[in-house]
Protein backbone atom coordinates (compact mmCIF):
# COMPACT_ATOMS: atom_id res chain seq x y z
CA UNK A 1 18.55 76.13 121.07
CA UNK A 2 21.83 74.10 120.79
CA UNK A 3 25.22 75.48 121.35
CA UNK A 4 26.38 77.59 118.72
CA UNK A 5 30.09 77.03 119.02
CA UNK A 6 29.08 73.02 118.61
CA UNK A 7 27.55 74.28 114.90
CA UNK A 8 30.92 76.17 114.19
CA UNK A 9 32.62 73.20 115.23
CA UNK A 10 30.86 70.98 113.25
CA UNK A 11 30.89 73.48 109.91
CA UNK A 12 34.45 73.70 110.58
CA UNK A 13 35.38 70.18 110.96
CA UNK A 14 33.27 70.14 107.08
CA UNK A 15 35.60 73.09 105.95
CA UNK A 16 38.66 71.45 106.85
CA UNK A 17 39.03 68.82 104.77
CA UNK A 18 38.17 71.40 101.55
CA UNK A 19 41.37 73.02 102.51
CA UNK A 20 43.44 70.19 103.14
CA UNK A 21 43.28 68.66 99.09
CA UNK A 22 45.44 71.36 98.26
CA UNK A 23 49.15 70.64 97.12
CA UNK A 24 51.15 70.38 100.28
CA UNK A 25 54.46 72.03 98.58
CA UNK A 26 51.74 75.14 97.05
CA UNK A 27 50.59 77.88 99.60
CA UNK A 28 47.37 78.82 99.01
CA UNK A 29 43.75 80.41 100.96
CA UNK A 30 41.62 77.71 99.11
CA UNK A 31 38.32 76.95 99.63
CA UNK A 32 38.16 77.82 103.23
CA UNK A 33 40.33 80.84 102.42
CA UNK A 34 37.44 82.26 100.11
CA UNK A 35 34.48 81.29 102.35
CA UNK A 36 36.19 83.08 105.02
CA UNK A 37 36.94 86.47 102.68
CA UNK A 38 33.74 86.00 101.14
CA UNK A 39 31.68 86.32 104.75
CA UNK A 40 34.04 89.30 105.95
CA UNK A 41 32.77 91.06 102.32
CA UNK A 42 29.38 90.30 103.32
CA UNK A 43 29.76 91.62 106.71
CA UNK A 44 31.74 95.32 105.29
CA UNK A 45 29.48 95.46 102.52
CA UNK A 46 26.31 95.42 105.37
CA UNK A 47 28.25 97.49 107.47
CA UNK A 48 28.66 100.43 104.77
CA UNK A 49 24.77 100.26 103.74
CA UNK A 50 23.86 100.71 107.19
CA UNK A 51 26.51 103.29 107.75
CA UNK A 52 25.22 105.23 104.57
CA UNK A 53 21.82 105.16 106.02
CA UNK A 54 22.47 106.30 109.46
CA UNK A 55 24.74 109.35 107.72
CA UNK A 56 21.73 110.48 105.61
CA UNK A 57 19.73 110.97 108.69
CA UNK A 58 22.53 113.48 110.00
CA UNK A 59 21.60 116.95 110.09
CA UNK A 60 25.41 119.20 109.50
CA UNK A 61 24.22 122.56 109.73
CA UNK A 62 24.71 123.91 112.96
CA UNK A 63 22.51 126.30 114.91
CA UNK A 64 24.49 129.49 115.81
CA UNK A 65 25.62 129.36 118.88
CA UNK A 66 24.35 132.42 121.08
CA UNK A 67 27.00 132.79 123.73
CA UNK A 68 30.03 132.00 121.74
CA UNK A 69 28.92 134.79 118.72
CA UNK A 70 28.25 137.56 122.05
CA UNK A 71 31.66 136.53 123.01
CA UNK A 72 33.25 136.80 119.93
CA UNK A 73 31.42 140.04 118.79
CA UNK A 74 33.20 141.42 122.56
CA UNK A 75 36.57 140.60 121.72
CA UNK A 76 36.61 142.18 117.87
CA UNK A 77 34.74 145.27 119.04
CA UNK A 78 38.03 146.71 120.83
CA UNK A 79 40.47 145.44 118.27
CA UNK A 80 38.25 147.79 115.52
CA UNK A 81 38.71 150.89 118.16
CA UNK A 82 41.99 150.27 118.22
C-alpha cells in the first residue's frame, strides 16, 4: 500500500497550479478553494446523516428512579404536616 501522504503530495502538487492562474492583484479561494469547501461539505453533510441515525436509536424516556422518588416523597411528607 504506498504512502498516503506521497498521494496528497502528489494531488496537491496537481491542485497547485489550478490556484496559481488566478490574477495576482485579485484575492480569491479558486479552484483549490472550492475543492477544499466542497470535501469539508461532504464530510458535515456525512457527519449529520450519521448523527441523525445514531439519535433515532436513543431512547429519552427515563425509567423512574426508585431511590430518588422514596427520597423525595420523605422530604415533602413533613413540609405537608407542617
Amino acid at each position: 500500500m504506498p504512502d498516503m501522504s506521497a498521494s496528497v503530495s502528489l494531488a496537491v502538487t496537481h491542485l497547485v497550479p489550478l490556484a496559481k492562474e488566478v490574477d495576482e492583484n485579485k484575492v480569491t479561494p479558486g479552484v483549490l478553494g472550492f475543492i477544499v469547501f466542497a470535501v469539508m461539505a461532504l464530510a458535515v453533510w456525512g457527519l449529520m446523516k450519521s448523527m441523525s441515525k445514531h439519535m433515532q436509536k436513543v431512547d429519552f424516556k427515563e425509567a423512574p428512579d426508585a431511590a430518588a422518588e422514596e427520597a423525595r416523597q420523605r422530604a415533602d411528607s413533613p413540609a405537608q404536616q407542617g
